[in-house]
PDB file of N, CA and C in Angstrom:
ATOM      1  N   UNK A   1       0.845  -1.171   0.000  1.00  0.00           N
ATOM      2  CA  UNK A   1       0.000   0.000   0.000  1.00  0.00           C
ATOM      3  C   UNK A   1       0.890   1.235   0.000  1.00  0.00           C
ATOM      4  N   UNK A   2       0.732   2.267  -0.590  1.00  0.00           N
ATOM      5  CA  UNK A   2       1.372   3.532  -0.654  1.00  0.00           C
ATOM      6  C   UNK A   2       0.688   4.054   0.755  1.00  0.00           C
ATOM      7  N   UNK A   3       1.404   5.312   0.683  1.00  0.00           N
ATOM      8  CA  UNK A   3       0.848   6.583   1.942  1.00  0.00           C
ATOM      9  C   UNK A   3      -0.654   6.631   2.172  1.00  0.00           C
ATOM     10  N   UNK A   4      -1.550   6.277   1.509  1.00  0.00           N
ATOM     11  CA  UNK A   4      -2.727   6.444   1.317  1.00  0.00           C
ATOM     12  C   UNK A   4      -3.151   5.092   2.726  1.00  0.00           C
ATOM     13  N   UNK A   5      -3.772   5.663   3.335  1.00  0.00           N
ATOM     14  CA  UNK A   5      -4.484   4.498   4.208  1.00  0.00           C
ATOM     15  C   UNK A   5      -6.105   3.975   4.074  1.00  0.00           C
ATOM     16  N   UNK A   6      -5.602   2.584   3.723  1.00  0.00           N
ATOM     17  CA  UNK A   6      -7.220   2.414   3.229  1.00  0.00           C
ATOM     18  C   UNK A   6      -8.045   1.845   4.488  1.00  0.00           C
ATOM     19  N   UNK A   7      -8.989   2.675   4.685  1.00  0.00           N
ATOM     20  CA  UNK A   7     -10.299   2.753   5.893  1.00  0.00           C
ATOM     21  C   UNK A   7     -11.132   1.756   5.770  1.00  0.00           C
ATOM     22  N   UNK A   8     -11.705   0.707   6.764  1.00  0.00           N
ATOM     23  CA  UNK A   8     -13.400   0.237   6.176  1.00  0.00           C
ATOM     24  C   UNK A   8     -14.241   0.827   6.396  1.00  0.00           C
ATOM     25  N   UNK A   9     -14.954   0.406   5.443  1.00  0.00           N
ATOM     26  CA  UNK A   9     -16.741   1.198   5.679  1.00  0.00           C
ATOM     27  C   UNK A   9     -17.359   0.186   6.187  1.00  0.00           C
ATOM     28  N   UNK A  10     -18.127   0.767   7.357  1.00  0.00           N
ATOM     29  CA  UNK A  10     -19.027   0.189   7.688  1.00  0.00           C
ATOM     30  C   UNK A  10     -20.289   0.722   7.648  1.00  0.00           C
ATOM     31  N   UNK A  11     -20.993   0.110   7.337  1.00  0.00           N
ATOM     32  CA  UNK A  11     -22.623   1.037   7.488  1.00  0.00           C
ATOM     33  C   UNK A  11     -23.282   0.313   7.923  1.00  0.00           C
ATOM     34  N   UNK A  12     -24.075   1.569   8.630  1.00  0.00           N
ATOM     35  CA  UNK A  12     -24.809   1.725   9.833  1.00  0.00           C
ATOM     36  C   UNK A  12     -26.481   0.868   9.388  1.00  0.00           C
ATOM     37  N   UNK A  13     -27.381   0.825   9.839  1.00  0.00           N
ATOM     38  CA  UNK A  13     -28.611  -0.122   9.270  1.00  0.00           C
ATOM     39  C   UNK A  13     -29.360   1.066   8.892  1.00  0.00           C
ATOM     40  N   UNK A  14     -29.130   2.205   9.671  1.00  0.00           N
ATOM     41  CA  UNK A  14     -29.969   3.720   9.322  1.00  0.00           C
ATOM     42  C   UNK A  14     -29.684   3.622   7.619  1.00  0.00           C
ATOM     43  N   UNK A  15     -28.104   4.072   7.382  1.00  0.00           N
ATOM     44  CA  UNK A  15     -28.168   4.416   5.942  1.00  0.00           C
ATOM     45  C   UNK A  15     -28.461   3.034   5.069  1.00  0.00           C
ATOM     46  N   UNK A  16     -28.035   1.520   5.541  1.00  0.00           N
ATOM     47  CA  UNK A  16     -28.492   0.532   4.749  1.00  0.00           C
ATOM     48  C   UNK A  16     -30.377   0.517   4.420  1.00  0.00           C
ATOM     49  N   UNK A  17     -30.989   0.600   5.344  1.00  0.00           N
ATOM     50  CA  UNK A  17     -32.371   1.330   5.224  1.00  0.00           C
ATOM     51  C   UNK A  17     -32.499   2.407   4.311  1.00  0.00           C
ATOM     52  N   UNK A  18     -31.502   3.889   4.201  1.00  0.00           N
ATOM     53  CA  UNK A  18     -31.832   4.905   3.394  1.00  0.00           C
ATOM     54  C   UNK A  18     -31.371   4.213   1.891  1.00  0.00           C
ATOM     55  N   UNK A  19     -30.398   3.729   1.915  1.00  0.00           N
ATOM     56  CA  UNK A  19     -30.330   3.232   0.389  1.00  0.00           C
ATOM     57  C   UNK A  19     -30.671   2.028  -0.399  1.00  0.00           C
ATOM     58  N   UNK A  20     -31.689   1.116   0.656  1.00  0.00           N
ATOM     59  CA  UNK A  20     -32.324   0.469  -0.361  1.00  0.00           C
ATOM     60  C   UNK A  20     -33.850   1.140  -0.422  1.00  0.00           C
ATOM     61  N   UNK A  21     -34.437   2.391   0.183  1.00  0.00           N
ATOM     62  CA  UNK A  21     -35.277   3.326   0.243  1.00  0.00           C
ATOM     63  C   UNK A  21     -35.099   3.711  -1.260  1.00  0.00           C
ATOM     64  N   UNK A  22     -33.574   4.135  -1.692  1.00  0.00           N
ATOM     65  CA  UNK A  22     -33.448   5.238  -3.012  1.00  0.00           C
ATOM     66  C   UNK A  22     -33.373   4.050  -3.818  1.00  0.00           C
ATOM     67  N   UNK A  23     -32.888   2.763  -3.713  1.00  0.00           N
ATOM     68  CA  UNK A  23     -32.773   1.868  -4.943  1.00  0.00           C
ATOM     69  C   UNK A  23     -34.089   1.416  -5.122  1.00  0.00           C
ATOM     70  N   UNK A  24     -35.154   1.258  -4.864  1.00  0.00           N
ATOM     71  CA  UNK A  24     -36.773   1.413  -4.561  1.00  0.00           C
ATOM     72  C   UNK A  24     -37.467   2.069  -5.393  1.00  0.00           C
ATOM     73  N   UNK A  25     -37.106   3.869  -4.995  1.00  0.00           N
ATOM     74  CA  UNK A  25     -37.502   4.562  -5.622  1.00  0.00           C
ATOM     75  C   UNK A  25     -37.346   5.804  -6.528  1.00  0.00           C
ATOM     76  N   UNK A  26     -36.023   5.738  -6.477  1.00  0.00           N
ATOM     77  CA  UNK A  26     -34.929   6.820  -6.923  1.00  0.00           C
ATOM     78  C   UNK A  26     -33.502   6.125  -7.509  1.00  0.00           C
ATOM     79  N   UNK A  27     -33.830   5.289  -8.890  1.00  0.00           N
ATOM     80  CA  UNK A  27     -32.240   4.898  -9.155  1.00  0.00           C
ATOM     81  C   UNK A  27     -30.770   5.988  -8.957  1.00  0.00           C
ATOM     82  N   UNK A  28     -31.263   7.551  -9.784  1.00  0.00           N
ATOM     83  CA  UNK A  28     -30.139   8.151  -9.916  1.00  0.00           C
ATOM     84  C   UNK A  28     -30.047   8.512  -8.253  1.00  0.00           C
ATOM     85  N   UNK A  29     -30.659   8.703  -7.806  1.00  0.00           N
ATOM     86  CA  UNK A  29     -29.687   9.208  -5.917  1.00  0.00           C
ATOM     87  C   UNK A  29     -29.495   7.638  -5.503  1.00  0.00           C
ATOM     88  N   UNK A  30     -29.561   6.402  -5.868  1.00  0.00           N
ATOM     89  CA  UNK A  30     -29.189   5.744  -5.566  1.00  0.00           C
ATOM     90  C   UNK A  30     -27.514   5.302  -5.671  1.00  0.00           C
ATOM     91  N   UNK A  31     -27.110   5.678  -7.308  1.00  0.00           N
ATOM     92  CA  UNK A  31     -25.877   6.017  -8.040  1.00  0.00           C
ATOM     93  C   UNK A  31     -25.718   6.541  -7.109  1.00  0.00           C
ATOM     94  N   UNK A  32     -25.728   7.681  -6.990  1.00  0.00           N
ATOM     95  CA  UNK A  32     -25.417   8.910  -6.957  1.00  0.00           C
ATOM     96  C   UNK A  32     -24.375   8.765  -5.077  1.00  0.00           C
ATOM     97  N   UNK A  33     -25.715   7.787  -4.465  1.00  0.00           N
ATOM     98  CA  UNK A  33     -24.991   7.773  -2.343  1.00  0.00           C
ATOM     99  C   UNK A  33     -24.060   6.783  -3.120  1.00  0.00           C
ATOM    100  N   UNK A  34     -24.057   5.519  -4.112  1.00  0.00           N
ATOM    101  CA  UNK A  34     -22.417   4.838  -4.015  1.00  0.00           C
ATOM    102  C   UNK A  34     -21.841   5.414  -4.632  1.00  0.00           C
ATOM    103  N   UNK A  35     -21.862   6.296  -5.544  1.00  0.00           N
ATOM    104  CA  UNK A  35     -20.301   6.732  -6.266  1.00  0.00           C
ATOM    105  C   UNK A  35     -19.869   8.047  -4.620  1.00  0.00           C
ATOM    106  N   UNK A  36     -20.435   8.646  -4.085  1.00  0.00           N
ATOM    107  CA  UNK A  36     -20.195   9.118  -2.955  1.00  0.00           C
ATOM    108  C   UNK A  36     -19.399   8.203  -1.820  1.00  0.00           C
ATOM    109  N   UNK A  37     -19.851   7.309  -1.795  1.00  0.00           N
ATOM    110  CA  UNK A  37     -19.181   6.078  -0.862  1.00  0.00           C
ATOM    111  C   UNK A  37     -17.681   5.835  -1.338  1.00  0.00           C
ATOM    112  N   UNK A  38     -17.877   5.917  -2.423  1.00  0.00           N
ATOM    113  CA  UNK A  38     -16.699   5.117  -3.484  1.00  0.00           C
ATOM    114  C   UNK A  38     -15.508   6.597  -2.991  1.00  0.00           C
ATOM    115  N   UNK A  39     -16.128   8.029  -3.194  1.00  0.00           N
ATOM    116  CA  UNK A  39     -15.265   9.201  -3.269  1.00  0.00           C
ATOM    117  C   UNK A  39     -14.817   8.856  -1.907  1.00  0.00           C
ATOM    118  N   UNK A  40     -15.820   8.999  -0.747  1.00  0.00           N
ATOM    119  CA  UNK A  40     -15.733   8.917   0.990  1.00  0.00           C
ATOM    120  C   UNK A  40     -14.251   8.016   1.239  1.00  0.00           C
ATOM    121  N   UNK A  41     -14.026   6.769   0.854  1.00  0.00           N
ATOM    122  CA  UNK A  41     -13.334   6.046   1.158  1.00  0.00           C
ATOM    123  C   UNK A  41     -11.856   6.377  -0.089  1.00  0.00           C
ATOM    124  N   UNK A  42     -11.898   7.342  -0.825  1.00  0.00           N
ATOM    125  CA  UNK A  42     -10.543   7.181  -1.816  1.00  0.00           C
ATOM    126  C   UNK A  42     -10.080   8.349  -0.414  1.00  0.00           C
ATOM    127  N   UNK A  43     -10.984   9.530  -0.200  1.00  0.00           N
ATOM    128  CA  UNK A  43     -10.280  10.877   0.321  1.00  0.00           C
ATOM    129  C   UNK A  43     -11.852  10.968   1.402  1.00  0.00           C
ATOM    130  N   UNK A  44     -11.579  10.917   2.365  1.00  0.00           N
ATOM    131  CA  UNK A  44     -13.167  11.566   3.275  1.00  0.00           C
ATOM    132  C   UNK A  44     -13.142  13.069   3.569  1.00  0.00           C
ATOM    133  N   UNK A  45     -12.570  13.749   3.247  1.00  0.00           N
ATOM    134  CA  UNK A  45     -12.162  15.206   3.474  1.00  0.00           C
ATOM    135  C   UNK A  45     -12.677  15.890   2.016  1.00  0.00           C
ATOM    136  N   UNK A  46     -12.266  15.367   1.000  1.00  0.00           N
ATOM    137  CA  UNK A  46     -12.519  16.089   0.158  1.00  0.00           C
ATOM    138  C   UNK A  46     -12.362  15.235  -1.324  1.00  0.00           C
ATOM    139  N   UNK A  47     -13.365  16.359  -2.119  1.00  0.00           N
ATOM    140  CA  UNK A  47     -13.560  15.418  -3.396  1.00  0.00           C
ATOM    141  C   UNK A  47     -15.074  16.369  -3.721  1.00  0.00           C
ATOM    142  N   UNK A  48     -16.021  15.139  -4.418  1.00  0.00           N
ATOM    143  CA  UNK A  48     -17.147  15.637  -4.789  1.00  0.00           C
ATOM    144  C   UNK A  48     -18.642  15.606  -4.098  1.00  0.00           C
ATOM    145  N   UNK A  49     -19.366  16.246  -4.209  1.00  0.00           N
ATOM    146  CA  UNK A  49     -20.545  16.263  -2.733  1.00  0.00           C
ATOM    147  C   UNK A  49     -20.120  17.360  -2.019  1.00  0.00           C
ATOM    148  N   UNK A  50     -19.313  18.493  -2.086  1.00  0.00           N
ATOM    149  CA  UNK A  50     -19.017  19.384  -1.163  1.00  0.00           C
ATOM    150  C   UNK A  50     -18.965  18.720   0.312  1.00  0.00           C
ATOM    151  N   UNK A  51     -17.466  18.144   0.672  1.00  0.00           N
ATOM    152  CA  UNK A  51     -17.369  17.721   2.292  1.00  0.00           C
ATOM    153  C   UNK A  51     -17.799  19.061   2.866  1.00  0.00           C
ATOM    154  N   UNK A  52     -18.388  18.743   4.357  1.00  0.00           N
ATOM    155  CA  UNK A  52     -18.828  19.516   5.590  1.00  0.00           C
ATOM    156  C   UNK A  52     -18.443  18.979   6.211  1.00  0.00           C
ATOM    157  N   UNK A  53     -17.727  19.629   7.852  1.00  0.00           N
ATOM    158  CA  UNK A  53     -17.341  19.000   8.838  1.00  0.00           C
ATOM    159  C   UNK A  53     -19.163  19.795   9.958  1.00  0.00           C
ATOM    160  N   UNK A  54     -19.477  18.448  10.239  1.00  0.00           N
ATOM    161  CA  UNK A  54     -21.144  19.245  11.219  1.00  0.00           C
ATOM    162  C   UNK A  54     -20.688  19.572  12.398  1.00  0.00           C
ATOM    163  N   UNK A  55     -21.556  20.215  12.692  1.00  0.00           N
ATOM    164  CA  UNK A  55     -21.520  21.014  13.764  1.00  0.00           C
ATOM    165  C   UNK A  55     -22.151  20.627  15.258  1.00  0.00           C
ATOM    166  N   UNK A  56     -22.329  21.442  16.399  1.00  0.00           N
ATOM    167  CA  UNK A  56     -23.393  21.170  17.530  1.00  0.00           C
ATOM    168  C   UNK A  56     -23.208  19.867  17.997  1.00  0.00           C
ATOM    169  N   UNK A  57     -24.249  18.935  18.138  1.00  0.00           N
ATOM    170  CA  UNK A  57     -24.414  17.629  18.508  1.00  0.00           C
ATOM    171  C   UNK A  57     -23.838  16.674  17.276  1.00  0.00           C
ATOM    172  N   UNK A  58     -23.904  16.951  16.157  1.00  0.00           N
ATOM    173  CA  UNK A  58     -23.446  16.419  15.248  1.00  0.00           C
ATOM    174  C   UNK A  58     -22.117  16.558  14.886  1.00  0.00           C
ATOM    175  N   UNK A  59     -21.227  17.337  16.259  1.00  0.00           N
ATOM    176  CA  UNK A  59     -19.441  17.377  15.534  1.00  0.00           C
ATOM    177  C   UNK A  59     -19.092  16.194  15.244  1.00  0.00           C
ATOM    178  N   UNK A  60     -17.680  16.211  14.743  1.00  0.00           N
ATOM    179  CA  UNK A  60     -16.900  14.798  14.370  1.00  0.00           C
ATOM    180  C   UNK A  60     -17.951  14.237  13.277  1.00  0.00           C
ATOM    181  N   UNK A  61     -18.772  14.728  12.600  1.00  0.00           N
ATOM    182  CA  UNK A  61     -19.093  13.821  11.745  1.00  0.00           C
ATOM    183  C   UNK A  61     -19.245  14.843  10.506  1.00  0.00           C
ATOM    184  N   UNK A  62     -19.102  14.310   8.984  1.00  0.00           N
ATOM    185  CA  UNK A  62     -19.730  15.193   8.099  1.00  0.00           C
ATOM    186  C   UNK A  62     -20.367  14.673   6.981  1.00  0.00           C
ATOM    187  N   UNK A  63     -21.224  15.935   6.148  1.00  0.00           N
ATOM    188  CA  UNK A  63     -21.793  15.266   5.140  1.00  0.00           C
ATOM    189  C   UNK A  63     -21.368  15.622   4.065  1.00  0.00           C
ATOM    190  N   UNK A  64     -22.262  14.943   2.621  1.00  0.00           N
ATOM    191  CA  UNK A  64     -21.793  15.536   1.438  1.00  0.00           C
ATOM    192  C   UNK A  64     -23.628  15.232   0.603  1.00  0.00           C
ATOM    193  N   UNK A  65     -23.395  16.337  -0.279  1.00  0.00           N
ATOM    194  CA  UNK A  65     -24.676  16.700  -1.104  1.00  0.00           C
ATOM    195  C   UNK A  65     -25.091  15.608  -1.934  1.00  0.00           C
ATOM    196  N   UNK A  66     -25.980  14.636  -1.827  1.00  0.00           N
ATOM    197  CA  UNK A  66     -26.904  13.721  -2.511  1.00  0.00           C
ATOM    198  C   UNK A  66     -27.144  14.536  -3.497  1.00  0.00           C
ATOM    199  N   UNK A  67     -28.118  15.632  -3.667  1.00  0.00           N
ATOM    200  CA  UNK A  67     -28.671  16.271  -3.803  1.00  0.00           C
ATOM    201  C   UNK A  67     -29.417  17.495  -3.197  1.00  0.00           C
ATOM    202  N   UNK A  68     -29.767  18.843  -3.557  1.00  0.00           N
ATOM    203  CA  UNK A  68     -30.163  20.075  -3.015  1.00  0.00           C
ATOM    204  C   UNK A  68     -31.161  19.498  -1.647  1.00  0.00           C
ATOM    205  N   UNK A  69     -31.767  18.227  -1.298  1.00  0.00           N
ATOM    206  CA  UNK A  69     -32.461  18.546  -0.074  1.00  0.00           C
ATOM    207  C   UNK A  69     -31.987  17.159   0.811  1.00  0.00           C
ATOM    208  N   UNK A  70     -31.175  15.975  -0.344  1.00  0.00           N
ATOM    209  CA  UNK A  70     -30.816  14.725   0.903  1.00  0.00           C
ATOM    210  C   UNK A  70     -29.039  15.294   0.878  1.00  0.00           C
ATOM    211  N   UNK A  71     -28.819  14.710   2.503  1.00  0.00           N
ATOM    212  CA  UNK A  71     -26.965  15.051   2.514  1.00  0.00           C
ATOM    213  C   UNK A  71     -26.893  12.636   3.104  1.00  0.00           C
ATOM    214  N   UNK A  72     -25.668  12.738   2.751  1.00  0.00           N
ATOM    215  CA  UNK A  72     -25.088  11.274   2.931  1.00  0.00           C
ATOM    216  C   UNK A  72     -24.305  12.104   4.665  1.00  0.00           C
ATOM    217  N   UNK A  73     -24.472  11.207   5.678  1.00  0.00           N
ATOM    218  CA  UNK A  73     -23.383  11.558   6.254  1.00  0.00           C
ATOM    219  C   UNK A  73     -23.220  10.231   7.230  1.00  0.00           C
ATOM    220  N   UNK A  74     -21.550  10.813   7.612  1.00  0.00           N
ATOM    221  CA  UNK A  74     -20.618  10.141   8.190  1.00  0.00           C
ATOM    222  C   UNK A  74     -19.532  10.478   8.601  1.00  0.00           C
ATOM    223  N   UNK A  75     -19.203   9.068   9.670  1.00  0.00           N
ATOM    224  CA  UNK A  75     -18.015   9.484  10.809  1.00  0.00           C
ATOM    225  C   UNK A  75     -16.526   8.543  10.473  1.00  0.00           C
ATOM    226  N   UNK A  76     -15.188   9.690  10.443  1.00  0.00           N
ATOM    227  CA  UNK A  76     -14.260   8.580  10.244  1.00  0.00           C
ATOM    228  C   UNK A  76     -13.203   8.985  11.077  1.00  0.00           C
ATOM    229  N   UNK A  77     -12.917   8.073  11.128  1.00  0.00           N
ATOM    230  CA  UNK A  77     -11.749   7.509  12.088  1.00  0.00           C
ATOM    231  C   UNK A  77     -10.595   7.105  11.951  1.00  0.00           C
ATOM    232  N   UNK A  78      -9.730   6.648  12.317  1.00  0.00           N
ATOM    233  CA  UNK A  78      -8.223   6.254  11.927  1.00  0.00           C
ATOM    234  C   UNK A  78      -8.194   5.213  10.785  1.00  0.00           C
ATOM    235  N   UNK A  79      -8.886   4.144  11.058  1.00  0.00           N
ATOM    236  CA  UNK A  79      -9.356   2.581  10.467  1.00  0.00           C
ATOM    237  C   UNK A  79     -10.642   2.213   9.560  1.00  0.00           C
ATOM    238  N   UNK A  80     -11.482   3.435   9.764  1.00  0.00           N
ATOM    239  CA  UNK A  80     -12.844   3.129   9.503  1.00  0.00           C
ATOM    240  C   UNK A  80     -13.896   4.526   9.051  1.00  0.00           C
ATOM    241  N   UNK A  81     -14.315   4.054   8.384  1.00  0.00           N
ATOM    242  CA  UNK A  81     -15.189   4.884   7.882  1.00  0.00           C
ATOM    243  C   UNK A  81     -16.588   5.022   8.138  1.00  0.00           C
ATOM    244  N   UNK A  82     -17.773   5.096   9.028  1.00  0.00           N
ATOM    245  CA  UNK A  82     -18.800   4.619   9.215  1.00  0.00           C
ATOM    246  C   UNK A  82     -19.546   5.533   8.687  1.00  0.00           C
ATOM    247  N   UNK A  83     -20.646   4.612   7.531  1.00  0.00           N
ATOM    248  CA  UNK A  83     -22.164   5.440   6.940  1.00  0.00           C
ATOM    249  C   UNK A  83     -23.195   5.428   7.986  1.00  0.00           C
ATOM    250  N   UNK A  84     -23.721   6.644   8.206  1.00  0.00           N
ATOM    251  CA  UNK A  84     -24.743   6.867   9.323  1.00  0.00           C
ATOM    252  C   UNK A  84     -26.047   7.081   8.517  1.00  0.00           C
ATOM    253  N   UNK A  85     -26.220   7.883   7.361  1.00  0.00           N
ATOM    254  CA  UNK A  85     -27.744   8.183   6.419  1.00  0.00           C
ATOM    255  C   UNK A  85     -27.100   8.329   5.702  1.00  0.00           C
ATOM    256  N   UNK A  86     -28.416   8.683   4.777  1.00  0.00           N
ATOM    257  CA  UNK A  86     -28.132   9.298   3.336  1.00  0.00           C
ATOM    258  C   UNK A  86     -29.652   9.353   2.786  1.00  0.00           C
ATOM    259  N   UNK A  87     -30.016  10.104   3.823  1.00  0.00           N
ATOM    260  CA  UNK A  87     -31.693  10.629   3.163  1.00  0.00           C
ATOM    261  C   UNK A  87     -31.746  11.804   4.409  1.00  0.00           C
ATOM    262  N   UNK A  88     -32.271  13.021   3.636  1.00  0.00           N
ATOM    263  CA  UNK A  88     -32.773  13.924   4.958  1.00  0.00           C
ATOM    264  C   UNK A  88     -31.596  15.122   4.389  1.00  0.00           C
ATOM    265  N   UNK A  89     -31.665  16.284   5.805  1.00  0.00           N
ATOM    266  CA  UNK A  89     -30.924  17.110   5.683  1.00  0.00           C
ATOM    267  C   UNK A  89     -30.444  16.755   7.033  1.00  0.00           C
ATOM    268  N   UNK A  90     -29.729  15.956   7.753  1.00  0.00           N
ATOM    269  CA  UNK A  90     -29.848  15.797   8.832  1.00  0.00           C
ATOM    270  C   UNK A  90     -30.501  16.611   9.923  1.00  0.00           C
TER     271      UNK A  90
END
C-alpha cells in the first residue's frame, strides 16, 4: 500500500435502510450515495458532494450533497469509515 491508508466502511442499518429506500424509488440518488461512498473512502475530506465538517451535537461527523435537499453523512476515524444516512438534511 502507498501513503494512502485504506479505511473500512461500515454502514450503519440507518443508511443501509436509506439506500435500499433510493434503490426502490430513486435509481439516480441511488448512483449517486455509491459513487459518494466510493469518493468517501478514496479521500473523506474532500472530493465531490461538497465535504462539511457538522456542527453542535453532530461534531466529528460530516456530510456531502446527494442532492439540493438529501446530505449522505458520516463518521471517520483512523481505520474506519462509518455510513450513518443518506436521506434527509440531517
Amino acid at each position: 500500500m502507498t501513503g494512502r491508508q485504506r479505511r473500512e466502511a461500515v454502514f450503519d442499518p440507518v443508511f443501509l435502510e436509506d439506500l435500499s429506500y433510493w434503490t426502490r424509488t430513486d435509481r439516480k440518488r441511488a448512483l449517486r450515495t455509491l459513487k459518494l461512498v466510493e469518493a468517501i473512502l478514496r479521500d473523506p475530506f474532500d472530493g465531490i458532494g461538497k465535504p462539511e465538517p457538522l456542527r453542535r451535537e453532530l461534531a466529528g461527523r460530516w456530510s456531502r450533497r446527494i442532492d439540493s435537499e438529501h446530505r449522505l453523512v458520516y463518521q471517520v476515524s483512523d481505520d474506519r469509515v462509518d455510513f450513518l444516512a443518506a436521506r434527509y438534511h440531517y
